[in-house]
Each structure stands twice: as C-alpha cells, then as structure tokens.
Protein backbone atom coordinates (compact mmCIF):
# COMPACT_ATOMS: atom_id res chain seq x y z
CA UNK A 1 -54.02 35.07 35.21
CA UNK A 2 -52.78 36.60 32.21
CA UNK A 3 -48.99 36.52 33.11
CA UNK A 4 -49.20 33.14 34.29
CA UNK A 5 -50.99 31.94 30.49
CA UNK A 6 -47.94 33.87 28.98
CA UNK A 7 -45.30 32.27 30.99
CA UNK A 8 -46.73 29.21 30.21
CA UNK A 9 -46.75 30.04 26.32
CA UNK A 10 -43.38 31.04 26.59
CA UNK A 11 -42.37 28.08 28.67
CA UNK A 12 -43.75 26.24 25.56
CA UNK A 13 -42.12 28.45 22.79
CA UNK A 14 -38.74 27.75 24.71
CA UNK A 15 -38.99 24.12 24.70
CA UNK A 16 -40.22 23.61 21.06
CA UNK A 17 -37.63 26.16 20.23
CA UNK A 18 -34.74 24.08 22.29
CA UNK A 19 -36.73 20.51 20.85
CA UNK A 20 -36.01 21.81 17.00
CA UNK A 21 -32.64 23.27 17.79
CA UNK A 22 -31.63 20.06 19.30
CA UNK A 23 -33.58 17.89 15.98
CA UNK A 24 -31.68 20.16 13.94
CA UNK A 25 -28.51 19.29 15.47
CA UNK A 26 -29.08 15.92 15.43
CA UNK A 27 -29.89 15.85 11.60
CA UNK A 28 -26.86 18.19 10.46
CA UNK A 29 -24.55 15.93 12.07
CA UNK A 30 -26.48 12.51 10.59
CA UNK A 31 -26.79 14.43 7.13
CA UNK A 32 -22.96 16.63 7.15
CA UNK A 33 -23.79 16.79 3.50
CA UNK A 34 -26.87 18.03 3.44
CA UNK A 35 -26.97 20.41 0.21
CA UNK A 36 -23.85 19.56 -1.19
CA UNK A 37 -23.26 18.17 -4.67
CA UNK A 38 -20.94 15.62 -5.92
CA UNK A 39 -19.75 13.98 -9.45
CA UNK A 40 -18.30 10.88 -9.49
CA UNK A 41 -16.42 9.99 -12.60
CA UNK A 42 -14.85 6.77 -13.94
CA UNK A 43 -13.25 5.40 -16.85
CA UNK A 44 -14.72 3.42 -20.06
CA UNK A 45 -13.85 0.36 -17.58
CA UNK A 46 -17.31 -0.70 -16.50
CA UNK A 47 -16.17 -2.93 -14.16
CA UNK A 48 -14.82 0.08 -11.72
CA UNK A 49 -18.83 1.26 -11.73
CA UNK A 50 -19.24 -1.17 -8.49
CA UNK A 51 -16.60 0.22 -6.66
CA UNK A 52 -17.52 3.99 -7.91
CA UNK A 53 -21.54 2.94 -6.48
CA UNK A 54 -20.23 1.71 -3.06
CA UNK A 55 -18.78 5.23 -2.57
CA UNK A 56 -21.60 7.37 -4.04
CA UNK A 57 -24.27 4.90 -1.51
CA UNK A 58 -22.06 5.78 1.52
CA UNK A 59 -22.16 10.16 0.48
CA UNK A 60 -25.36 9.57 0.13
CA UNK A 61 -26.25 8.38 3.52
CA UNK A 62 -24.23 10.94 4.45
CA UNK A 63 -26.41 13.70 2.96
CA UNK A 64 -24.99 14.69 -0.10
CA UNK A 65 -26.61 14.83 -3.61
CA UNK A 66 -24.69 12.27 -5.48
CA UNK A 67 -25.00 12.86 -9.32
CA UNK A 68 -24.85 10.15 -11.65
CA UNK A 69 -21.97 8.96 -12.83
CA UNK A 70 -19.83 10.47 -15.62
CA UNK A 71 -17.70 8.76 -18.12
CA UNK A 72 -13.57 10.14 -18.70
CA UNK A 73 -10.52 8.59 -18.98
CA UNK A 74 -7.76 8.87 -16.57
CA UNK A 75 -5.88 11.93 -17.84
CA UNK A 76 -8.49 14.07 -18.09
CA UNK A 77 -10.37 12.36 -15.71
CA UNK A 78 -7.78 13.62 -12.99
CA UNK A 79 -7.83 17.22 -14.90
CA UNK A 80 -11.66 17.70 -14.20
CA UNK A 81 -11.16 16.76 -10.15
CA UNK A 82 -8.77 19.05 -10.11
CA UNK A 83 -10.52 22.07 -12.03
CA UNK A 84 -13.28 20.93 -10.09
CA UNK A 85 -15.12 20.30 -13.07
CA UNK A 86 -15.80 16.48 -11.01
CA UNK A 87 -15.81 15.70 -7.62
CA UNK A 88 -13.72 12.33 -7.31
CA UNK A 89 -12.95 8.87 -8.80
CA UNK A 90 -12.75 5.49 -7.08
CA UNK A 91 -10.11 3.67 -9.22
CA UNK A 92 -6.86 6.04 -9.39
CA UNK A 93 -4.20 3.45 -9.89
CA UNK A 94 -1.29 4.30 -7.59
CA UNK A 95 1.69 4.41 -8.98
CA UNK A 96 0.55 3.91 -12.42
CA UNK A 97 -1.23 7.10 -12.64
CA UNK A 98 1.22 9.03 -10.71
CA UNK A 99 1.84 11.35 -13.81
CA UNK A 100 -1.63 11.92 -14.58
CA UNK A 101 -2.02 12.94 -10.92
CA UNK A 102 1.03 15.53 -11.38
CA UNK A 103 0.54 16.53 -14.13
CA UNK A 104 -3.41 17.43 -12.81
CA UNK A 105 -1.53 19.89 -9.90
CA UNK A 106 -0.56 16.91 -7.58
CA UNK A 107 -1.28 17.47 -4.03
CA UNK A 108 -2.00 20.66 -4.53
CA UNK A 109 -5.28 20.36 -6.16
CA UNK A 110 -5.90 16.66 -5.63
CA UNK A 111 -6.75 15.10 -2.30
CA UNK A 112 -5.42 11.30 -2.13
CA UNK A 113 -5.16 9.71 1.52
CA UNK A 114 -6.02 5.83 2.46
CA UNK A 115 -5.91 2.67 0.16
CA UNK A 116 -9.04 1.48 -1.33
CA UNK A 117 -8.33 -1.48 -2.73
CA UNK A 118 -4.42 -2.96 -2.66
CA UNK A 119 -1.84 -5.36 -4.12
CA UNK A 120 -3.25 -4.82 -8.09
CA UNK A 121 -0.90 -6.62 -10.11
CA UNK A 122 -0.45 -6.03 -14.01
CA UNK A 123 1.45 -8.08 -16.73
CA UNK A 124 1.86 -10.45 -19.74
CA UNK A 125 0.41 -14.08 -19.53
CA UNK A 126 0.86 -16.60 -22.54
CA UNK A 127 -1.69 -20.20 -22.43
CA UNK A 128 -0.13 -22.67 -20.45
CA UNK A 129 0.39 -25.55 -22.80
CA UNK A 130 2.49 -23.36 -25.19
CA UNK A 131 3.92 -22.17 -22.33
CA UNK A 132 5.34 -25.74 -21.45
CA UNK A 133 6.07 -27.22 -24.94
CA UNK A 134 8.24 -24.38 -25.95
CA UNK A 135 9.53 -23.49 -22.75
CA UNK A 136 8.52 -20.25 -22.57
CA UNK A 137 8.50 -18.49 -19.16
CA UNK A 138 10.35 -14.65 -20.25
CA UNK A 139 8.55 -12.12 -22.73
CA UNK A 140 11.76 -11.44 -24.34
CA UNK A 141 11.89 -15.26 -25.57
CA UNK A 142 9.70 -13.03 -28.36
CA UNK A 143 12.57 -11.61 -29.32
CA UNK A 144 13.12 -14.97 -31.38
CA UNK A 145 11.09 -14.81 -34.65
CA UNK A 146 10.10 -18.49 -34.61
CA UNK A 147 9.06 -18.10 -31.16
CA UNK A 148 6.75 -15.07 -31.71
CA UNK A 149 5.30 -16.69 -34.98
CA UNK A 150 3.33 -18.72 -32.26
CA UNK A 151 1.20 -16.03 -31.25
CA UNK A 152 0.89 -14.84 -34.55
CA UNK A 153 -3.17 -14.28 -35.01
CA UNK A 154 -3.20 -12.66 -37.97
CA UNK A 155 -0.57 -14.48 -40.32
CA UNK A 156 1.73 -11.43 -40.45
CA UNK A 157 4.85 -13.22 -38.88
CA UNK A 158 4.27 -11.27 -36.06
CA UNK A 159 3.19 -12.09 -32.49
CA UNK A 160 -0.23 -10.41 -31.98
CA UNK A 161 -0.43 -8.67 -28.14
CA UNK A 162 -3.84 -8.07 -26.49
CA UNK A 163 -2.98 -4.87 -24.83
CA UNK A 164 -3.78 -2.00 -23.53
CA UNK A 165 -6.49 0.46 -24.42
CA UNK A 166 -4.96 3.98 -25.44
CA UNK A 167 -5.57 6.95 -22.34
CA UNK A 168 -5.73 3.87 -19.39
CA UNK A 169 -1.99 4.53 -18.36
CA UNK A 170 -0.80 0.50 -19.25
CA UNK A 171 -0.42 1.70 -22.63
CA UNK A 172 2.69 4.06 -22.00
CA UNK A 173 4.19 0.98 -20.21
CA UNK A 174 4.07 -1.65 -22.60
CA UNK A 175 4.82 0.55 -25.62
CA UNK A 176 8.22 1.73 -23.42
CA UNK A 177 8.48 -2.23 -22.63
CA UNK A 178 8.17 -3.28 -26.70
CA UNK A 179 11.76 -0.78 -27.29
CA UNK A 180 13.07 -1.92 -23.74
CA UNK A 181 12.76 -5.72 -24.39
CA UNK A 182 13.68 -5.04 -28.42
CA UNK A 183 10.10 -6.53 -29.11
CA UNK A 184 9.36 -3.80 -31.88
CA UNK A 185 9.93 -6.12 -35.13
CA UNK A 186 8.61 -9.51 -33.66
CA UNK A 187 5.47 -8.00 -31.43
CA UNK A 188 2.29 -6.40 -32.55
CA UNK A 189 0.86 -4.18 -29.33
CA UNK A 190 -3.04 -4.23 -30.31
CA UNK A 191 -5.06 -1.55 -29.12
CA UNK A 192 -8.58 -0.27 -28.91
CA UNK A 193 -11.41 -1.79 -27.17
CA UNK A 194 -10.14 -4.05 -24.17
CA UNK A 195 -13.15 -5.79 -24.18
CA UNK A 196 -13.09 -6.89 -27.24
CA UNK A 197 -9.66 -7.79 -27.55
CA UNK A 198 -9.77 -9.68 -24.36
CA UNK A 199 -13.36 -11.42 -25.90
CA UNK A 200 -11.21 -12.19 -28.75
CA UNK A 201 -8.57 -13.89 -27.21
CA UNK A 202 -10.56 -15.48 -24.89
CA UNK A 203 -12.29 -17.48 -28.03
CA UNK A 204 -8.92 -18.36 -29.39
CA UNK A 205 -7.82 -20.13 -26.36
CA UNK A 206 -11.17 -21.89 -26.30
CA UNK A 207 -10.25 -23.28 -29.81
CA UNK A 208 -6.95 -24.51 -28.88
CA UNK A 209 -4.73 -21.31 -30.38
CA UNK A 210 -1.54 -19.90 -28.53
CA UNK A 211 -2.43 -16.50 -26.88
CA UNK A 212 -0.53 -13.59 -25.16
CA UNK A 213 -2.37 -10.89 -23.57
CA UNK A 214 -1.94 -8.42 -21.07
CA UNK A 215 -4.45 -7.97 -17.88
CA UNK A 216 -4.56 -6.84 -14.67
CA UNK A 217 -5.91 -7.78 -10.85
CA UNK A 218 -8.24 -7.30 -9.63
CA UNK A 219 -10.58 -8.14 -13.26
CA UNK A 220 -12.94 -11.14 -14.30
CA UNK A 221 -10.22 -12.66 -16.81
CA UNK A 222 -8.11 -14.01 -14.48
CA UNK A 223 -11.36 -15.75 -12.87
CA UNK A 224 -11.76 -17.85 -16.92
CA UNK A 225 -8.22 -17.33 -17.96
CA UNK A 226 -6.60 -18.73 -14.33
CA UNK A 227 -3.29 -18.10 -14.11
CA UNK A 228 -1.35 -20.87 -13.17
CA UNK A 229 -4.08 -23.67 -14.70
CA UNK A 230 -4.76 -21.98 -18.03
CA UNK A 231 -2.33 -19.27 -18.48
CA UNK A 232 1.15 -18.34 -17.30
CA UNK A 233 2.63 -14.69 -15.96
CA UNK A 234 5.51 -14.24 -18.30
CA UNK A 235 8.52 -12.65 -16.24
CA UNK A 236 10.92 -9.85 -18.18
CA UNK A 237 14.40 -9.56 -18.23
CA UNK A 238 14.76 -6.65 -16.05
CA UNK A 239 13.25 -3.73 -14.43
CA UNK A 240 12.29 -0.64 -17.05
CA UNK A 241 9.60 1.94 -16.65
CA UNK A 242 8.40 5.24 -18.65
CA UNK A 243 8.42 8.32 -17.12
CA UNK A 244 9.21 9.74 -13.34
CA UNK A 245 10.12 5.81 -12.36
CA UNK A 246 12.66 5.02 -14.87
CA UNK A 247 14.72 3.71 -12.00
CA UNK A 248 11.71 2.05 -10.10
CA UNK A 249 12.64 -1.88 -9.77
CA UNK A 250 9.43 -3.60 -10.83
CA UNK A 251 10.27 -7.07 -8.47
CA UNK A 252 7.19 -8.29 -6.44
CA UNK A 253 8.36 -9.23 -3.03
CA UNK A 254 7.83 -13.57 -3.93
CA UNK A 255 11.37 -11.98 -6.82
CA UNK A 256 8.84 -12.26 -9.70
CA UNK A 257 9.03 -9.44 -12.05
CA UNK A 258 6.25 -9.17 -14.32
CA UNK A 259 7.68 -5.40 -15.58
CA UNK A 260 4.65 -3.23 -13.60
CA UNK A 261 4.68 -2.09 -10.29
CA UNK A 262 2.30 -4.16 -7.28
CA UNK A 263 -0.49 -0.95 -7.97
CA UNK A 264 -3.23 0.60 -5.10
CA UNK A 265 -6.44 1.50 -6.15
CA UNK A 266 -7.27 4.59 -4.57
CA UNK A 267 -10.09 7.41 -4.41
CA UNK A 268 -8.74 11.14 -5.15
CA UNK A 269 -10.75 14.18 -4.94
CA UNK A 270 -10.97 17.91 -5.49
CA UNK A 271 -8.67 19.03 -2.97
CA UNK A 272 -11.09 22.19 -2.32
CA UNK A 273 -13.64 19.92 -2.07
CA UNK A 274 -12.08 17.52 0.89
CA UNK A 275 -11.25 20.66 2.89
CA UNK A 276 -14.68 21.50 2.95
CA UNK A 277 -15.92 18.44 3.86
CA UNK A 278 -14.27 16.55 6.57
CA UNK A 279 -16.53 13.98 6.14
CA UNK A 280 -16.59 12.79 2.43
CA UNK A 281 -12.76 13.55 3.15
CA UNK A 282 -12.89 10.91 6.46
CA UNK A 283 -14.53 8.73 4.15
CA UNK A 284 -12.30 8.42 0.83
CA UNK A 285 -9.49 7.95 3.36
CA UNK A 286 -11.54 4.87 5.00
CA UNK A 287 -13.12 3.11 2.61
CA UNK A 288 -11.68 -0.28 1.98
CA UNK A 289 -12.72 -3.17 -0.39
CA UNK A 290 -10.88 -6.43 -1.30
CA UNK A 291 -9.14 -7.45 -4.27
CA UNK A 292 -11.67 -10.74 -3.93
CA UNK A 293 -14.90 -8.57 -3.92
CA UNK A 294 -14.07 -6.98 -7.15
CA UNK A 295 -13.52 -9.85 -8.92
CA UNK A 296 -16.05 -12.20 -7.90
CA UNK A 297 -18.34 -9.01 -9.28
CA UNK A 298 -16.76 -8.35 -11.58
CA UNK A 299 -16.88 -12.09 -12.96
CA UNK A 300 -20.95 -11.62 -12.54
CA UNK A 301 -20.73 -8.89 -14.88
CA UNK A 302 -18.74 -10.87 -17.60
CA UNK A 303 -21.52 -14.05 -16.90
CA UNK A 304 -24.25 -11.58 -18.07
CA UNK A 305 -25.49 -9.58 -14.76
CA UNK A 306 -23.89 -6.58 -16.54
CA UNK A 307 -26.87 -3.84 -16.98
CA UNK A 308 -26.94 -0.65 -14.36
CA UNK A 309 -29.64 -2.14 -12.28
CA UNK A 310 -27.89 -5.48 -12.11
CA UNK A 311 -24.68 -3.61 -10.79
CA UNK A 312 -26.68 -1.75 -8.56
CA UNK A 313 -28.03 -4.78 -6.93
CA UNK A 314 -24.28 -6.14 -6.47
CA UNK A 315 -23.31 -2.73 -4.73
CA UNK A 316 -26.59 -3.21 -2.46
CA UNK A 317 -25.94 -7.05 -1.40
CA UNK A 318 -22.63 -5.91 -0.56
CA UNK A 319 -23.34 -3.16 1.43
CA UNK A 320 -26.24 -5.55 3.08
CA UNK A 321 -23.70 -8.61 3.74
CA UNK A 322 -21.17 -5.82 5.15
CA UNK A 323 -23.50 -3.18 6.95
CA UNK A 324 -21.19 -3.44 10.37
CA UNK A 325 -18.40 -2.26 8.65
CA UNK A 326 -19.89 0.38 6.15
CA UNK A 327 -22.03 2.18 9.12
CA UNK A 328 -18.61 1.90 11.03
CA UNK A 329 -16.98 3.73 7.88
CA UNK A 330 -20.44 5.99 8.34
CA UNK A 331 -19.47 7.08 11.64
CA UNK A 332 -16.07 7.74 11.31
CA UNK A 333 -16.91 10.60 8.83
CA UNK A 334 -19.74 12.10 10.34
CA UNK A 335 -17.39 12.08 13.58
CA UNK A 336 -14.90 13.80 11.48
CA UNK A 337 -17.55 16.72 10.31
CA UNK A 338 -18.36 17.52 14.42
C-alpha cells in the first residue's frame, strides 16, 4: 500500500514538475527579455518621442525593462550606444549621420540593420508668392543682394535663414552649402531652438512677410507650411556635401536637387547588446512606420496634444489600429530568440 501511495506521489511530482518546466518554457520564449534592461535615447526633437514609444511598447511585450527615455543629441547620442552607456535610438538619420555613426566605432560597436522609416527629404523652401513674383526657384538666386534683401527679417541687408539647430547633423550641411553656393555675405544661417525659429517664421508668413527656412520630412511644418500651395523647395546649383560624401550627387530620382541626400530613419543599437538578444535585434531590423504616420502625429503635437501622456495615447491608438502587424513584428523576434 505504501509503494503504491509513493508511486502515485511521484507520478504527481513528475507531472507538476514536467507542467512548470513546460509553463516555464512557454513564458521564456513569450517574455525573451525577461530581466533585461534597456535605455532608449532621443534627441531635443520631441517629435521622434512617438516613434522612440512604439519601439520601447513592442520590448516591452517582449519582456524587457524599458527605462524611460533619455534626452542627447546625435553625436553623443551615438557615443553612449556604443559605450553602452544607452541601449538604442529610433531616429538615426541614414546617411546624414553616417559620421556620427563612424566616428561612434561604426559597425563595430553599433548594430544598424532594416529601415524604419524611409524617403526623409531635407531642404530650403521660400513662400510661394515671392517665389512667383521674383522668380525665384534656385537658392543661389541669394547670391544677388537685392534678391536676399527680401528675406531680410531683421533689417540688416541680409537674408535671414531658419536653420538648423547646432549638434542635429543639418547644421554641418548648410554651413558647407552657405561657402559652396557663395551665400556667406548675403545669407544669415540662424541657429538655436528649431522650434522657435520655425514658430517664428511660421507667424511671419501668416502676416504676409517673405520667408526662407529649412525643414525636413517627415515633420508637422510641411502639414501648415504645404509645399507646393504655400511654400516652394528651392533647388541648388549643384551637388556639394561636407565630409565622407563630398562626391555624393544629392539628385532625387523625379532630377530635383534640393542639396541633401533622400535620408532613412533607422534604429541602431549597442552592438553587444543585439548579439545578446536576437530578439530586440529581430525587432529593430523589422520595425517599420510610414512617413504619413509621423506626420499626421506629429501635426497633433504642434495643434496642442503635445504633453507625455498625450503622446503616449498616439503611440497606443497606433499600436491598437495596427495590432496585426505589430504582434506579427512580435513574433518574428521572439521566433528569432528560440
């Protein structure tokens, strides 16, 4: 009697043994990242913070303790990934950030595979209606005094550019563009806060005043500054960049040439990092967001929906309105963990 209670108590022990072994199973390869941390950084650009959240929402479902999000700019930005001082960022501009990524240790310390977001486009738009009267469609039409008096904002003779803010990467570009095009003694490159540049010459336009700005796609200005109905792309005179693509031609493949490269947004990550997990790794690789998507968000933000909790309500509709496709991303990594 007593051997046949303990073979039944070990029958029991065996199969609540195999039961957890196999719930175990099942919940390391739900949760690969069970344990592990990660930092996500971005830049001073709020707008990237919905496309940093959608990648942060997906590690977490996978398992890993996401951290909040830390603020850098680009250069050293891509100099804490690699020390592993952070664990990735969402919005590495590719190619314009191609020396910041070399400079960082390249492939060798950074992990960069997959397109997150494609076709960015960059460049110099002037308002339409000066555009027309003065026949205006090349920047270095600013190489004319008279002509660059007409942007002139702040009465010093000078045409007044709404650039770039210093550490972003456009900077270097249009500062080798203002020698390139001989734009030195009729331009003025303004930097500092984007933002409030941008604010700035958004209320000029809306009093009727010439402007000339730089931006970039995907971003909320070209959703109240429209190019082609408001504002014009100003084309330059030929190709001419800073740095390792000196010799890079800048055309678009419609022959415009608005003087910066068609640009990728794309996660990179601590290279260590991405070899030790094949599934955050799967899932930089994957991810995939429109050009659209960011915009029409980022144009929410601009219209006042611009607090955390606001953008963390846009990053959960979207995941809602495309759960097929993010569980799809989902299973592709934890597939690539097994």
């Amino acid at each position: 009697m007593q051997a046949t209670l303990d073979l039944k108590t070990c029958t029991r022990a065996a199969l609540l043994a195999a039961m957890t072994a196999a719930t175990g199973g099942a919940l390391a390869a739900d949760q690969p990242g069970e344990g592990v941390e990660v930092q996500p950084i971005k830049s001073s650009i709020a707008e990237e913070t919905f496309q940093t959240l959608l990648v942060m929402k997906a590690l977490e479902e996978l398992g890993y303790d996401v951290k909040d999000i830390k603020e850098i700019e680009y250069a050293a930005g891509h100099v804490a990934i690699a020390n592993g001082d952070a664990t990735f960022m969402a919005a590495h501009w590719d190619p314009l950030h191609v020396d910041f990524f070399e400079e960082a240790g390249g492939d060798e310390k950074l992990y960069r595979e997959g397109v997150y977001s494609s076709g960015s486009i960059q460049g110099y738009l002037i308002d339409k209606e000066t555009a027309e009267e003065h026949e205006i469609a090349n920047i270095e039409a600013l190489k004319d005094p008279e002509v660059a008096k007409l942007f002139d904002a702040d009465g010093d003779g000078k045409a007044d550019l709404a650039g770039c803010t210093p550490g972003w990467g456009c900077e270097k570009v249009i500062e080798h563009h203002m020698d390139a095009y001989e734009l030195r003694d009729t331009v003025t490159h303004n930097q500092g806060s984007y933002s409030a540049i941008i604010a700035d010459t958004i209320a000029r336009y809306e009093q009727g005043e010439p402007i000339f700005y730089y931006t970039w796609t995907p971003y909320w200005v070209s959703g109240v500054l429209v190019p082609g109905e408001d504002v014009v792309w100003l084309q330059v005179p030929f190709s001419s960049l800073p740095g390792e693509r000196e010799d890079v031609d800048t055309s678009l493949p419609d022959g415009s040439n608005y003087g910066f490269q068609a640009n990728d947004q794309r996660i990179i990550a601590n290279k260590a990092f991405a070899e030790e997990n094949p599934a955050a790794a799967e899932l930089f690789a994957i991810m995939k967001l429109s050009n659209n998507d960011i915009s029409a968000q980022n144009l929410r933000m601009r219209d006042g929906e611009d607090s955390e909790s606001d953008i963390e309500k846009h990053a959960d509709a979207w995941i809602a309105a495309n759960r097929e496709k993010f569980d799809a991303w989902l299973e592709r990594a934890r597939a690539a963990a097994e």
